[in-house]
Protein backbone atom coordinates (compact mmCIF):
# COMPACT_ATOMS: atom_id res chain seq x y z
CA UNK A 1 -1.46 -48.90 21.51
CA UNK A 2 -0.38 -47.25 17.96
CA UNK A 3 3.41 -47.32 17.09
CA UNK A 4 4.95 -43.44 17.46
CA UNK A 5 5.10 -41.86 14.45
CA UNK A 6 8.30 -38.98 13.94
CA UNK A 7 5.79 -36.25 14.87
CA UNK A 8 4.64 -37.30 17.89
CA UNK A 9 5.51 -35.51 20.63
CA UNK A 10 7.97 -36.88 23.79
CA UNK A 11 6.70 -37.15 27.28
CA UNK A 12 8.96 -34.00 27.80
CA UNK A 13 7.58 -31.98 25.13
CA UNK A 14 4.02 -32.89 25.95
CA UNK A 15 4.61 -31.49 30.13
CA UNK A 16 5.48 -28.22 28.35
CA UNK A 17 2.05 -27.62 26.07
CA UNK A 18 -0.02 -29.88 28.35
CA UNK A 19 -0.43 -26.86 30.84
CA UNK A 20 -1.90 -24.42 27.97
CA UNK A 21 -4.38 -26.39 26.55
CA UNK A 22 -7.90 -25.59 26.85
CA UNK A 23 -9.95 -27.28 30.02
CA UNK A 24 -12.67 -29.28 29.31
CA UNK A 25 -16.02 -27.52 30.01
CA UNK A 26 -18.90 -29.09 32.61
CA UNK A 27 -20.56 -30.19 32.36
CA UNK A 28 -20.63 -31.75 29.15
CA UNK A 29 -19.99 -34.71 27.06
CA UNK A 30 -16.38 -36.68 28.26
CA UNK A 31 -13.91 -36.76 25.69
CA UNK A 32 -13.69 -39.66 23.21
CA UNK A 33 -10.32 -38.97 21.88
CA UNK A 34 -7.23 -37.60 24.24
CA UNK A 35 -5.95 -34.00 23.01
CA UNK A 36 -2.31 -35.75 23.03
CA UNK A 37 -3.77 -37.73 19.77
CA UNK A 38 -5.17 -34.36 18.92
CA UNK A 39 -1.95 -32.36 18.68
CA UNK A 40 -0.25 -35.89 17.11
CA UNK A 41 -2.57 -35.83 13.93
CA UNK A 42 -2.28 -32.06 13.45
CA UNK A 43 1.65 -32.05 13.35
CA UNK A 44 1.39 -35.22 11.18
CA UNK A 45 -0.73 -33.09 8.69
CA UNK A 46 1.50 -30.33 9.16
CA UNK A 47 4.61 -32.14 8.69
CA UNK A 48 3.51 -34.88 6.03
CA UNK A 49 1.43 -32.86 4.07
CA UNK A 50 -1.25 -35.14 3.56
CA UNK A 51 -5.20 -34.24 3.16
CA UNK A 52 -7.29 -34.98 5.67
CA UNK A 53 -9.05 -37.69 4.31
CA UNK A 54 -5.77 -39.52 3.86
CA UNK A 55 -4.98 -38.85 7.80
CA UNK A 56 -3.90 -42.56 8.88
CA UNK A 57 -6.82 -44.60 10.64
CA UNK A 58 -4.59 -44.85 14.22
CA UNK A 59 -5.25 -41.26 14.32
CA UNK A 60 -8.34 -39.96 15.69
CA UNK A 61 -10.91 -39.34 12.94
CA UNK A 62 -9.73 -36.51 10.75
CA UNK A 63 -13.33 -34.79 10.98
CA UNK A 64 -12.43 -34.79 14.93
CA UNK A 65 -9.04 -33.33 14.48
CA UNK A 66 -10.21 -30.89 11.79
CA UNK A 67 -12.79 -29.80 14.35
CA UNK A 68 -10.29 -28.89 16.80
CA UNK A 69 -7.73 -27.45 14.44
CA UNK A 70 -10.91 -24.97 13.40
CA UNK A 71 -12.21 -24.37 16.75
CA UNK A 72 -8.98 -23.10 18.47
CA UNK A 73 -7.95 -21.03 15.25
CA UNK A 74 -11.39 -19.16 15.72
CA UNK A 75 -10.81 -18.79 19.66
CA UNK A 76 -7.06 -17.85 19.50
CA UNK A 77 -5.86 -21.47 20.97
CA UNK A 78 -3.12 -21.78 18.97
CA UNK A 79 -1.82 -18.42 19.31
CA UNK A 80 -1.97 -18.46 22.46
CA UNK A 81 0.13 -21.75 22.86
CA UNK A 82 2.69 -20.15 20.92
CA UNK A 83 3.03 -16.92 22.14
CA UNK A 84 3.38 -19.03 26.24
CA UNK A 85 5.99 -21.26 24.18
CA UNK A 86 7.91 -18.32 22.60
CA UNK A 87 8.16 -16.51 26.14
CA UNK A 88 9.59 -19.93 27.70
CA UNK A 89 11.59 -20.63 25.19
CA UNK A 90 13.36 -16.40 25.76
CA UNK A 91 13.24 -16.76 29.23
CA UNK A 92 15.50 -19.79 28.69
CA UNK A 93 17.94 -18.29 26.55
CA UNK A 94 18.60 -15.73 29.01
CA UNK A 95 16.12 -12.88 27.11
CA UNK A 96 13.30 -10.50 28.49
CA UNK A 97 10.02 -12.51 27.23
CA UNK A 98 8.64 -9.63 25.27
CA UNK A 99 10.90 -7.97 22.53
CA UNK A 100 12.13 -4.82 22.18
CA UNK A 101 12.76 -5.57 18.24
CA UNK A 102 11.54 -6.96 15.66
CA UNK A 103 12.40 -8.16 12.17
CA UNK A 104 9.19 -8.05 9.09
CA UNK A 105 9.14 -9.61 5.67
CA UNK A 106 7.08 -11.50 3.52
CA UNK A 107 6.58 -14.79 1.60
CA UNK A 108 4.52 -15.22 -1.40
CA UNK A 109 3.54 -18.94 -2.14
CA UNK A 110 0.66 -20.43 -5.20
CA UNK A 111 -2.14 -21.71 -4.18
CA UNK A 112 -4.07 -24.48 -5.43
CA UNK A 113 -7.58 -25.63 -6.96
CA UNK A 114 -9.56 -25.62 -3.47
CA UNK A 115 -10.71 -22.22 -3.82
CA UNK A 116 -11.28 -19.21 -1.13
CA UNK A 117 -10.66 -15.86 -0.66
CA UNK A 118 -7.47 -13.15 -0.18
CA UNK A 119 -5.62 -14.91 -3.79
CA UNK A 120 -3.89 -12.54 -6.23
CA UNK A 121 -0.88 -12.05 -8.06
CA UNK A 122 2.75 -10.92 -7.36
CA UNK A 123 4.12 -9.23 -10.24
CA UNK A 124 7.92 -9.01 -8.69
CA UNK A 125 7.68 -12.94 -7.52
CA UNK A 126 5.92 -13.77 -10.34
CA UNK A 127 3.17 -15.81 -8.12
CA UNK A 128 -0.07 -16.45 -8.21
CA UNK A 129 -1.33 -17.06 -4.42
CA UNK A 130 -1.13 -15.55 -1.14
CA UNK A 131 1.16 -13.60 0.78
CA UNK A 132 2.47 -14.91 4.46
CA UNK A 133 3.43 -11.41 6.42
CA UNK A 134 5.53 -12.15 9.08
CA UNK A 135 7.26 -10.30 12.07
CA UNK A 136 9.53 -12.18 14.51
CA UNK A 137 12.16 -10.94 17.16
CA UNK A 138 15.52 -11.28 16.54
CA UNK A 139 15.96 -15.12 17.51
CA UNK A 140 13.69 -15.97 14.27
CA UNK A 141 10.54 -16.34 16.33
CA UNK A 142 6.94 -15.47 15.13
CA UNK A 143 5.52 -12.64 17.54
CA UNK A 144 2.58 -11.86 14.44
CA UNK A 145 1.64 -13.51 10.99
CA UNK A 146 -0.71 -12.56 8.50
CA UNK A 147 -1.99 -14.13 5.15
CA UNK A 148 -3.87 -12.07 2.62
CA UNK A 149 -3.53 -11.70 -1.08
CA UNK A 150 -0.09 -12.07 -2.78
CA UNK A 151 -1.36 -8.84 -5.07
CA UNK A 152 -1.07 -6.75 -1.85
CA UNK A 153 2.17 -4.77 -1.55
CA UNK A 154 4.13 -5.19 1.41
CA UNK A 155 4.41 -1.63 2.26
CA UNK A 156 0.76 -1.80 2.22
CA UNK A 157 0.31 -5.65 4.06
CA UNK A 158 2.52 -4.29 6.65
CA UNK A 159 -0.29 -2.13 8.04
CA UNK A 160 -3.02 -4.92 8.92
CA UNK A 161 0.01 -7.22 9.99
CA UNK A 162 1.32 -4.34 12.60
CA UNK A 163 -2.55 -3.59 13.81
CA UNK A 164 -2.93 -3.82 17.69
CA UNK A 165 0.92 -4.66 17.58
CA UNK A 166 2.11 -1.96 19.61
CA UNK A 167 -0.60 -3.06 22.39
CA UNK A 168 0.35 -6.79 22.44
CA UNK A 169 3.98 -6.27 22.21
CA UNK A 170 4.34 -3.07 24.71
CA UNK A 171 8.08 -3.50 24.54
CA UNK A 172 8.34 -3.29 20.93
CA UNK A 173 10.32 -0.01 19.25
CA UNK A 174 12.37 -1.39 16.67
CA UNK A 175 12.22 -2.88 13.47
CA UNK A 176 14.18 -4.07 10.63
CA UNK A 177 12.62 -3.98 7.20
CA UNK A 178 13.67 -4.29 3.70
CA UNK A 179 13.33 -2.22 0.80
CA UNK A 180 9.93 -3.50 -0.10
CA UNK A 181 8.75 -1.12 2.69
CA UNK A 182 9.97 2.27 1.09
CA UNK A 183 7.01 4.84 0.62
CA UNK A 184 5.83 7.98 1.74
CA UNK A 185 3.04 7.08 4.40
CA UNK A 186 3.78 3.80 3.65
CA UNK A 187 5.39 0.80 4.83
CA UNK A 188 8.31 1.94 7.43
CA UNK A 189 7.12 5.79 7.16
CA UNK A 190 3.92 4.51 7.96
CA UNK A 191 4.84 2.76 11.07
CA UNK A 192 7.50 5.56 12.31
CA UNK A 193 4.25 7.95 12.13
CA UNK A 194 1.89 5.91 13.24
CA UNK A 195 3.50 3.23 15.76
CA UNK A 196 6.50 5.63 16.88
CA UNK A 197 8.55 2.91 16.48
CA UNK A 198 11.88 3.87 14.60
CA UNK A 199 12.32 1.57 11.45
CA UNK A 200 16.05 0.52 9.61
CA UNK A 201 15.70 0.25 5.86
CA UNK A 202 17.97 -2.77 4.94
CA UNK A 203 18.96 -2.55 1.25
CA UNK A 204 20.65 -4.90 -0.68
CA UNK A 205 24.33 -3.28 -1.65
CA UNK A 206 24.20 -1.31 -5.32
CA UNK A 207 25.25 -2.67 -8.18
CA UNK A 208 29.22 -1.48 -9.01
CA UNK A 209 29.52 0.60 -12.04
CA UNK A 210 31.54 -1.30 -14.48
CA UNK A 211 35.36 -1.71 -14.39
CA UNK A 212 35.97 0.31 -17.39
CA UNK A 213 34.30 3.49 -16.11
CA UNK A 214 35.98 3.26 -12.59
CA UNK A 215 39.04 3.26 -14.70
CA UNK A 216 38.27 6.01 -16.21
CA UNK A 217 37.47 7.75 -12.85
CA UNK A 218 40.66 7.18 -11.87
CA UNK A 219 42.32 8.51 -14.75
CA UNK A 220 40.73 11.35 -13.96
CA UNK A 221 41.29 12.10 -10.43
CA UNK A 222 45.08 11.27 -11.48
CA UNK A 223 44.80 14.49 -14.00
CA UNK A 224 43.82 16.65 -10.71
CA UNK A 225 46.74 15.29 -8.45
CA UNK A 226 44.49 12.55 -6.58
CA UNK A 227 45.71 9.15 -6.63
CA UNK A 228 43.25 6.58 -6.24
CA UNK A 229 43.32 2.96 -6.66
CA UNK A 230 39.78 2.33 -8.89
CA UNK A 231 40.15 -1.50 -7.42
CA UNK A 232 39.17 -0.27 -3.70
CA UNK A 233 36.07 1.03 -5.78
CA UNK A 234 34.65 -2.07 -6.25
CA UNK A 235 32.33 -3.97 -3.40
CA UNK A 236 33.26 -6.85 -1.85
CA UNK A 237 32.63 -10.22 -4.00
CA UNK A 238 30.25 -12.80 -3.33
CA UNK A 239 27.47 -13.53 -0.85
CA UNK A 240 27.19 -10.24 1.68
CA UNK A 241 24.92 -11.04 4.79
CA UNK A 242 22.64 -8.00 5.66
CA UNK A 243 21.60 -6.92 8.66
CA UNK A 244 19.41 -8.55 10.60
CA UNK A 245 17.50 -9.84 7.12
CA UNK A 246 18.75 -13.21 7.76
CA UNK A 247 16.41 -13.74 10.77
CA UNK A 248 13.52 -13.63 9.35
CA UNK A 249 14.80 -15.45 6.15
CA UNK A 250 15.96 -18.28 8.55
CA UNK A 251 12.24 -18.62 10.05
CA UNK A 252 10.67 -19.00 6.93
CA UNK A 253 13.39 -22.11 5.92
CA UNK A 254 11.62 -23.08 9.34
CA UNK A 255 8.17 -23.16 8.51
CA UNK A 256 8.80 -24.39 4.72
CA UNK A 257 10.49 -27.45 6.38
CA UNK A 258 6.71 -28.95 6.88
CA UNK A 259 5.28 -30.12 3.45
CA UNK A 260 1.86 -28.53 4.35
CA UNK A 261 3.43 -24.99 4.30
CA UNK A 262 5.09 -25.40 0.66
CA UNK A 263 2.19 -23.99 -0.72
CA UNK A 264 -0.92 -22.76 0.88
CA UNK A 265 -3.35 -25.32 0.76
CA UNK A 266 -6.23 -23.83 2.69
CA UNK A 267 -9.45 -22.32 1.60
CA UNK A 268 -9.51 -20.00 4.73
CA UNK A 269 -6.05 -17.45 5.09
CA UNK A 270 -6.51 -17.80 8.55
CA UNK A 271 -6.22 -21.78 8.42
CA UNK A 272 -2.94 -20.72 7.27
CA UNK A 273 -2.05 -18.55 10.14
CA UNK A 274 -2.72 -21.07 12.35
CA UNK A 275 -0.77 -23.53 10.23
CA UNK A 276 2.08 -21.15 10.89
CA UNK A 277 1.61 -20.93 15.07
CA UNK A 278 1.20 -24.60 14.61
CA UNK A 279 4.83 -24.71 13.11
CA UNK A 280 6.63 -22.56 15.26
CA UNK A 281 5.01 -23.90 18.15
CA UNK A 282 6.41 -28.02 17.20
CA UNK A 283 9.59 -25.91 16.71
CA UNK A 284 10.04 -24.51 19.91
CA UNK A 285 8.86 -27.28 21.65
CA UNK A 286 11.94 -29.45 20.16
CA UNK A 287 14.16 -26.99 21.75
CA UNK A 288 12.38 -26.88 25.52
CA UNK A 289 12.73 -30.75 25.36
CA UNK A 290 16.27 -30.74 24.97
């Protein structure tokens, strides 16, 4: 018997995914290699970062593991496990398990030399990569992800990352977006028009015209008999949370704290959509255990 490694999974973690992995099918071949092992090697990858040739030799052959990682991204698998593990883990804190609302931003990361499809540039990020499209509820959990091209705008990305949302979340009618989204028939006009759903437009807070013209302002209103102090003009200083923005900030921290996600590695975008089900899933499952 290997030594545990930090990614392993705890007898009480395992008795929570056990139940939603796939069944063997029969008849067929047995099973060389348990799916416990499985799950171990693909969080080490996900957590470590390492390729898979470098996967350590106590591990089940990394061909074996990247077999499994591919076969239950193409059937939905992983999904699946998080979407059961995200309902638990609502029903636990006292919340209906499908959302009402729902928080959507993006992440643009590089890429590297392997190659594949969906890479472009983002000329207000300044990277050269792809683009992880996220919506989560308002505890910071994925409901959707997408990855396409980091060229693709987000008021535009937001329409193939919302398709066959308002089916699979039934509950959902609110969202918080940020000013990325702003467009006619775009973005959160798009979705108000097309989904129904109504949409808040978080902005960041203006910039404050400069001291010496509030001054004058006030000089001003003084001449017409109103007395205003210009200092009340000026916004609040420092760091100013915004609404709801913060959630789905917070769940990208998340899924950046696994050295796999710091860029996207994969030839395939939708390797890295399961990379990100993956992560919220080993999240979640940390916090059923407790």
């Amino acid at each position: 018997m290997r030594r545990a490694y930090q990614t392993d999974l705890s007898d009480a973690e395992w008795s929570h995914v056990e139940p939603h992995l796939p069944s063997p099918k029969a008849p067929g071949r047995p099973r060389l290699h348990p799916l416990r092992e499985i799950l171990h090697a693909v969080f080490y990858v996900l957590k470590s970062g390492c390729q898979w040739r470098l996967l350590p030799h106590d591990f089940p052959p990394w061909k074996t593991v990247h077999h499994y990682l591919r076969m239950w991204r193409k059937d939905g698998t992983w999904e699946r496990i998080h979407a059961a593990l995200r309902k638990r883990v609502r029903v636990r804190k006292n919340r209906d398990p499908e959302p009402s609302s729902g928080v959507v931003d993006s992440q643009s990361v590089k890429t590297t030399g392997v190659g594949g499809q969906q890479r472009g540039y983002d000329g207000g990020k300044k990277v050269k990569g792809r683009k992880r499209h996220l919506l989560v509820d308002t505890e910071g959990f994925v409901l959707k992800a997408k990855v396409h091209s980091a060229k693709v705008m987000d008021y535009e990305g937001i329409k193939t990352l919302l398709e066959g949302a308002d089916r699979a979340f039934p509950r959902l009618r609110h969202l918080w977006v940020d000013a990325g989204y702003r467009g006619e028939d775009k973005g959160a006009d798009w979705v108000q028009k097309t989904l129904g759903w109504s949409v808040d437009l978080v902005e960041r807070p203006k910039k404050p015209a400069p001291e010496e013209v509030l001054m004058a302002w006030a000089r001003e209103w003084a001449k017409e008999g109103v007395s205003e102090d210009w200092q009340k003009l000026l916004p609040a200083r420092g760091f100013v949370v915004l609404p709801r923005r913060w959630v789905v900030e917070r769940a990208i921290a998340w899924i950046d704290h696994n050295r796999r996600m710091s860029k996207d590695y994969e030839r395939l975008p939708e390797t890295g959509e399961a990379f990100i089900y993956v992560a919220m899933s080993r999240l979640i499952l940390r916090r059923l255990a407790r």
